[in-house]
N, C-alpha and C. Protein backbone atom coordinates (compact mmCIF):
# COMPACT_ATOMS: atom_id res chain seq x y z
N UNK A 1 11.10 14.33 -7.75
CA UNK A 1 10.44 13.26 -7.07
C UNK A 1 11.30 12.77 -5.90
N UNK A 2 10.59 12.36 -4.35
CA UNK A 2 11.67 12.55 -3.15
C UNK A 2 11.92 10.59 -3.97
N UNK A 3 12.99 10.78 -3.30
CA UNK A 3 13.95 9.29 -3.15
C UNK A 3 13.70 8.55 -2.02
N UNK A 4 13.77 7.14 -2.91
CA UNK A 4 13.24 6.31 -1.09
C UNK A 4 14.46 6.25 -0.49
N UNK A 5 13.80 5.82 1.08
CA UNK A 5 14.67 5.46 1.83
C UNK A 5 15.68 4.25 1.49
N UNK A 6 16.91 3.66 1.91
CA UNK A 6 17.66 2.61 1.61
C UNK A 6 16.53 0.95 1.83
N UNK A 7 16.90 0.44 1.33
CA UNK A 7 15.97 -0.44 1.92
C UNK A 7 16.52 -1.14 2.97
N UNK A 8 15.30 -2.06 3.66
CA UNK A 8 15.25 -2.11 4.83
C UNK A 8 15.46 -3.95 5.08
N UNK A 9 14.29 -4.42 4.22
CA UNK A 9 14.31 -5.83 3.58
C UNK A 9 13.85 -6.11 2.68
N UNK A 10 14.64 -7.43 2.07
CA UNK A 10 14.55 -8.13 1.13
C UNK A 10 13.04 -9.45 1.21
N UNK A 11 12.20 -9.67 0.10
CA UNK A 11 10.95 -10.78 0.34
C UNK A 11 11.13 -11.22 -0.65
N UNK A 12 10.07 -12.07 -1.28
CA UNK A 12 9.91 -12.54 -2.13
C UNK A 12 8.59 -12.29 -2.53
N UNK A 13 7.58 -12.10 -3.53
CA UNK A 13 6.01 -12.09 -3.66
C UNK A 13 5.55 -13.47 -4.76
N UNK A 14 4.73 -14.01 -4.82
CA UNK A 14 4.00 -14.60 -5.43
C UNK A 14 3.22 -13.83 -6.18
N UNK A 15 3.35 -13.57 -7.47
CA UNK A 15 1.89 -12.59 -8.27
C UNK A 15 2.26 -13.53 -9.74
N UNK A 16 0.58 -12.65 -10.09
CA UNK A 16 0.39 -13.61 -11.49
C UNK A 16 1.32 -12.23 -12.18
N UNK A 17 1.62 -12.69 -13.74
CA UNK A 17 2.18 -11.98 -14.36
C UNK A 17 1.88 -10.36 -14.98
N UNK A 18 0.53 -10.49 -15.09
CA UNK A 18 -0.22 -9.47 -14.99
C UNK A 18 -0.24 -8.28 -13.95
N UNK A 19 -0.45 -9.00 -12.75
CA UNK A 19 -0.14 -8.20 -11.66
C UNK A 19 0.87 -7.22 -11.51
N UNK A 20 2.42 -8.46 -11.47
CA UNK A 20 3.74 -7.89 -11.61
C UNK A 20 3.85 -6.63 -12.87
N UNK A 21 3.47 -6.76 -14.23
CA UNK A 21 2.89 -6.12 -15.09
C UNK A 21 2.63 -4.65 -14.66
N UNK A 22 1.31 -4.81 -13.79
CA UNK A 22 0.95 -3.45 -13.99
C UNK A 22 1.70 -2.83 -12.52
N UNK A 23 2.17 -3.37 -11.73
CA UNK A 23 3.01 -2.49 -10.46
C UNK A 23 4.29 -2.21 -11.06
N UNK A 24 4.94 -2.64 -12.07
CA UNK A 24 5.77 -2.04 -13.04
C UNK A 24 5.41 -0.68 -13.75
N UNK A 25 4.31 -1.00 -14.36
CA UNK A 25 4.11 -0.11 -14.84
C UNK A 25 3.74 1.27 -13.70
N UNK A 26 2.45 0.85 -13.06
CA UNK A 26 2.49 2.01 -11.66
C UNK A 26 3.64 3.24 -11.49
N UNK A 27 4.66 1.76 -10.75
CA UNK A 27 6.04 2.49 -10.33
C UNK A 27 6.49 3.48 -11.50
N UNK A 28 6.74 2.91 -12.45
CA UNK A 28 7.34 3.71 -13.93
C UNK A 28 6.87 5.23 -13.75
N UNK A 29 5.32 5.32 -14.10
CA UNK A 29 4.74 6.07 -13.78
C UNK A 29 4.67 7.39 -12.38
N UNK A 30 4.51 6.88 -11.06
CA UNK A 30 4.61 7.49 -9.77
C UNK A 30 6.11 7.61 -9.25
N UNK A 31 7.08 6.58 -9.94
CA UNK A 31 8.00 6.38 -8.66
C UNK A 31 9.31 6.24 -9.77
N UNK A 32 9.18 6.29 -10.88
CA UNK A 32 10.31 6.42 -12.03
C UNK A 32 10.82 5.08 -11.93
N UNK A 33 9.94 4.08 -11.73
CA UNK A 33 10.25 3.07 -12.19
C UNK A 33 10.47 2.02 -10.43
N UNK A 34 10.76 2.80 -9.67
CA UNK A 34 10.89 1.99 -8.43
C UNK A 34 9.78 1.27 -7.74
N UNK A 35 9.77 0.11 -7.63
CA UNK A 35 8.52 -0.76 -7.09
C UNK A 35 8.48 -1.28 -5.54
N UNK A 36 9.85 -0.61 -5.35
CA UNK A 36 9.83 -0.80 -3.87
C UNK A 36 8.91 0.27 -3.30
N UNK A 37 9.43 1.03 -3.92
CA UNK A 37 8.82 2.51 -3.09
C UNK A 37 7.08 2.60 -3.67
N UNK A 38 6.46 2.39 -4.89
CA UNK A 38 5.74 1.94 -4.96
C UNK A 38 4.82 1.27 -3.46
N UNK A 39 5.57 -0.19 -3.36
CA UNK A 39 4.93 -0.70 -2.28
C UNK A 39 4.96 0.21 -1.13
N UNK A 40 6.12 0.60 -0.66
CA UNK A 40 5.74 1.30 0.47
C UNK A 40 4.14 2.64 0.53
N UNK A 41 4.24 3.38 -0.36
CA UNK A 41 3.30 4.02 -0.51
C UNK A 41 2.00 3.36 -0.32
N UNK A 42 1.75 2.15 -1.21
CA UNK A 42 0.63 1.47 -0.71
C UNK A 42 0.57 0.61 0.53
N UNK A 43 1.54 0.62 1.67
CA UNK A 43 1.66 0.43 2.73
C UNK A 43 1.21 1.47 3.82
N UNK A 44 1.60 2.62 3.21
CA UNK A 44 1.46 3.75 3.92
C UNK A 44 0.25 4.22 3.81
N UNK A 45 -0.84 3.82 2.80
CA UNK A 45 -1.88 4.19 2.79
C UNK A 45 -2.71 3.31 3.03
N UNK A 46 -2.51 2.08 3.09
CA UNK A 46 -3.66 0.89 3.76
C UNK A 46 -3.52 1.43 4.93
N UNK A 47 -2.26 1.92 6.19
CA UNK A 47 -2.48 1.58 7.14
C UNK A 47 -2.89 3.26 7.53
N UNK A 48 -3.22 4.57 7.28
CA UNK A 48 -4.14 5.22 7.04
C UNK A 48 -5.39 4.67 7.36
N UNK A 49 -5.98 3.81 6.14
CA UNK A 49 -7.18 3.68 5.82
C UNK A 49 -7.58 2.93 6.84
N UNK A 50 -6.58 1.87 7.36
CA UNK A 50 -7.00 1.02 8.90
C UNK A 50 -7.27 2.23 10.38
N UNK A 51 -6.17 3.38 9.86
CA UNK A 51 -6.74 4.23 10.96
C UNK A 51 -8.03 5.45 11.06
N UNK A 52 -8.69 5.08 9.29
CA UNK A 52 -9.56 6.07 9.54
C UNK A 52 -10.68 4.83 10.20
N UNK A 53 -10.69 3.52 9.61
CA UNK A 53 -11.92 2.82 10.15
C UNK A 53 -11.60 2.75 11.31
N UNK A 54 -10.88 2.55 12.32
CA UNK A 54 -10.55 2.66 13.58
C UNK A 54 -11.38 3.59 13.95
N UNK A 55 -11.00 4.92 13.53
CA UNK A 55 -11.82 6.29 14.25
C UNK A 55 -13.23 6.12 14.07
N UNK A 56 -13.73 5.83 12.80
CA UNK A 56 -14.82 5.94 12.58
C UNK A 56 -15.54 4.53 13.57
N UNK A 57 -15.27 3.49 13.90
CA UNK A 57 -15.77 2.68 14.43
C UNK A 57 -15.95 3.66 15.72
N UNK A 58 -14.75 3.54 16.45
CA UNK A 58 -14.97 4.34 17.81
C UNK A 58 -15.95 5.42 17.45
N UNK A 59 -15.83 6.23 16.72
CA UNK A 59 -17.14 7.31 16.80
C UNK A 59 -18.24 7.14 16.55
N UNK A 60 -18.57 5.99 15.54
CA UNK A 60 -19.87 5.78 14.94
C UNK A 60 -20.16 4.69 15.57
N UNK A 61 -19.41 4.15 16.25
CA UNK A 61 -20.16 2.56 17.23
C UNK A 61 -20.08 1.51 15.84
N UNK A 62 -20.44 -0.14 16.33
CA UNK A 62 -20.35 -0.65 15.63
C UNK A 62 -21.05 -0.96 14.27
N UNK A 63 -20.90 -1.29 13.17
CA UNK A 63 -21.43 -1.34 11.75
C UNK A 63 -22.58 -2.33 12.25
N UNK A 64 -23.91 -2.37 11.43
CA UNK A 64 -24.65 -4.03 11.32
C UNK A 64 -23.97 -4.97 10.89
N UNK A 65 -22.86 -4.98 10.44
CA UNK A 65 -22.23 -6.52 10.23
C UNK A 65 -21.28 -6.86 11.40
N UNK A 66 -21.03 -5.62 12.63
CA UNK A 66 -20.41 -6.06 13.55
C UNK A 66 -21.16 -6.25 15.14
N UNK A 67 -22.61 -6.28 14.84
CA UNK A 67 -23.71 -6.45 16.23
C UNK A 67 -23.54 -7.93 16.04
């Protein structure tokens, strides 16, 4: 499994306990336990997903909720 990068910065999050819970668990799972890297991954793929709606707007013109 690749190794994250060093980190970069330090935050703080607000989550209910549950939450924290299962991105523990996640990481455990995907990332051997690391929740940094965790997050990054789901960083790396929201902003993907911001660039497929990007494309698709430009190609498909605007949605009915954006006339």
């Amino acid at each position: 499994m690749k190794r994250r990068r060093a980190a970069r910065a330090m935050f703080g999050l607000l989550l209910t306990p549950e939450t924290k819970q299962l991105l523990r668990i996640v990481a455990r799972v995907r990332h051997d336990g690391d929740v940094g890297a965790l997050l990054e991954e789901l960083g790396e793929d929201r902003t993907r997903q911001v660039a497929f709606q990007r494309l698709l707007r430009w190609y498909a013109g605007p949605t009915l909720g954006e006339v």
